[in-house]
Protein backbone atom coordinates (compact mmCIF):
# COMPACT_ATOMS: atom_id res chain seq x y z
CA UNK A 1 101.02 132.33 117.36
CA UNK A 2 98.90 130.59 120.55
CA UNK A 3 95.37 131.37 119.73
CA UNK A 4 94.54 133.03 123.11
CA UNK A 5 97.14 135.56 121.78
CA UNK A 6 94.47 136.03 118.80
CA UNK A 7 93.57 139.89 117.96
CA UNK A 8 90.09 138.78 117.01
CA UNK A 9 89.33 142.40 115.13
CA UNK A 10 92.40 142.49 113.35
CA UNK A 11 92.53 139.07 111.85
CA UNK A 12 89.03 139.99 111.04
CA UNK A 13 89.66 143.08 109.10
CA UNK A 14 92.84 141.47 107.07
CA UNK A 15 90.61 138.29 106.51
CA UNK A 16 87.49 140.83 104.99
CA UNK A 17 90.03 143.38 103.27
CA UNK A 18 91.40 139.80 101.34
CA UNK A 19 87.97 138.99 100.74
CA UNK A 20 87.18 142.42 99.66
CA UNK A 21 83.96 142.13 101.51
CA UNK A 22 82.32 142.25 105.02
CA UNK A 23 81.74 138.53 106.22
CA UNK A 24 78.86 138.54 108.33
CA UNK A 25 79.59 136.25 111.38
CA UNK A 26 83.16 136.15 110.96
CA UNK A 27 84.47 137.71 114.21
CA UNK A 28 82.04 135.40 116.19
CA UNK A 29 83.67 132.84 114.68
CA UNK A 30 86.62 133.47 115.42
CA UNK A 31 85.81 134.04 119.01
CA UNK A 32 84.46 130.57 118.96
CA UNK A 33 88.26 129.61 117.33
CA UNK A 34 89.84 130.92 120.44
CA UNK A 35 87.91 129.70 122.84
CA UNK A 36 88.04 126.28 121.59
CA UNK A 37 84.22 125.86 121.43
CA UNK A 38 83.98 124.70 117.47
CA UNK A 39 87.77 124.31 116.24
CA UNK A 40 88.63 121.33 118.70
CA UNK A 41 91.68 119.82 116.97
CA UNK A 42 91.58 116.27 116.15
CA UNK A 43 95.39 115.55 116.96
CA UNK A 44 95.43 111.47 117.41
CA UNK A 45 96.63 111.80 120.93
CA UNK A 46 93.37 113.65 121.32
CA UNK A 47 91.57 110.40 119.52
CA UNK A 48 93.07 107.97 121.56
CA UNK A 49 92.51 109.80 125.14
CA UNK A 50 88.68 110.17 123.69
CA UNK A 51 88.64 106.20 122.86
CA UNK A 52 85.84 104.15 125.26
CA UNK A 53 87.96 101.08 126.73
CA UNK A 54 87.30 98.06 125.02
CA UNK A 55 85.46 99.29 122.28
CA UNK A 56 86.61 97.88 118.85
CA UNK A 57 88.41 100.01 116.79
CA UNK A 58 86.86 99.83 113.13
CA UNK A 59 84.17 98.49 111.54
CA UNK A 60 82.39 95.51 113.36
CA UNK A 61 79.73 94.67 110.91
CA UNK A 62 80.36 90.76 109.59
CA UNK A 63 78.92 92.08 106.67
CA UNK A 64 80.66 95.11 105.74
CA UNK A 65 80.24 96.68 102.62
CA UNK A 66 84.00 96.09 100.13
CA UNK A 67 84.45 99.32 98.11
CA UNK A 68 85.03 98.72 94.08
CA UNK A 69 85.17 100.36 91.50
CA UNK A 70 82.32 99.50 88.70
CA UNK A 71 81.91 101.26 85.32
CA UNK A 72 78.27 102.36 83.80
CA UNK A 73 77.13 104.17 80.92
CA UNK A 74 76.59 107.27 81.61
CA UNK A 75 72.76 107.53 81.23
CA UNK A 76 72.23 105.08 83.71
CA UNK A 77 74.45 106.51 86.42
CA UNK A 78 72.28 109.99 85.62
CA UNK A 79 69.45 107.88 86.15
CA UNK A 80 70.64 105.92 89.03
CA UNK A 81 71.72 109.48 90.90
CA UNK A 82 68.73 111.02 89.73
CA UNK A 83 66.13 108.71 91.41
CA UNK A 84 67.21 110.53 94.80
CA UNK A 85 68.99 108.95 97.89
CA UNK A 86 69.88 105.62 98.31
CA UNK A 87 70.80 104.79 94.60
CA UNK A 88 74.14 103.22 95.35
CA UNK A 89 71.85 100.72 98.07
CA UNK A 90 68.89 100.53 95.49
CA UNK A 91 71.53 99.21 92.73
CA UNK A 92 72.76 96.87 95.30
CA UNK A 93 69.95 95.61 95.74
CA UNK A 94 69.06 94.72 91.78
CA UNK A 95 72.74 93.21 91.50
CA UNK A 96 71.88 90.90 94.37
CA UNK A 97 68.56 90.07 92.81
CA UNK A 98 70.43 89.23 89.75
CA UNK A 99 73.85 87.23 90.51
CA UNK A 100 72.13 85.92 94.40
CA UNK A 101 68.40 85.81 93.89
CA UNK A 102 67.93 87.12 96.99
């Protein structure tokens, strides 16, 4: 089905009669759907035509963060998560302190 062919009111009802509720915004959403305005589809032809020439593809920081995996009791990860956002870059920090003295 081509969305412009979309019966807007009937997808609506079978989409709230499966939720067995009214869904409060749903049939401006899916006016939005079919006019393209929110549900853009990221196909990669789509990336590519969107793609600035001669802008590096990737990261271009020298010093890019490596993912790992690192395991900690259990408290201290509770801890660590529960001093707010940022943990992951505040326990960065301490592990440079302590193996780099920086």
């Amino acid at each position: 089905m081509r969305l412009e062919d979309l019966d807007i009111e009937a997808e609506a009802r079978a989409i709230e009669a499966d939720a067995e509720q009214n869904l409060p915004g749903l049939r401006e959403s899916l006016g939005q759907l079919q006019r393209g305005e929110y549900a853009a589809m990221h196909t990669p032809e789509r990336i590519l035509e969107r793609r600035k020439a001669g802008r590096p593809v990737g990261t271009v920081k020298e010093d890019a963060k490596v993912q790992t995996a690192i395991r900690f009791d259990a408290d201290v990860l509770a801890a660590a998560k529960a001093s707010g956002p940022g943990w992951q870059t505040r326990i960065n920090e301490l592990v440079r302190r302590e193996f780099i003295g920086a």
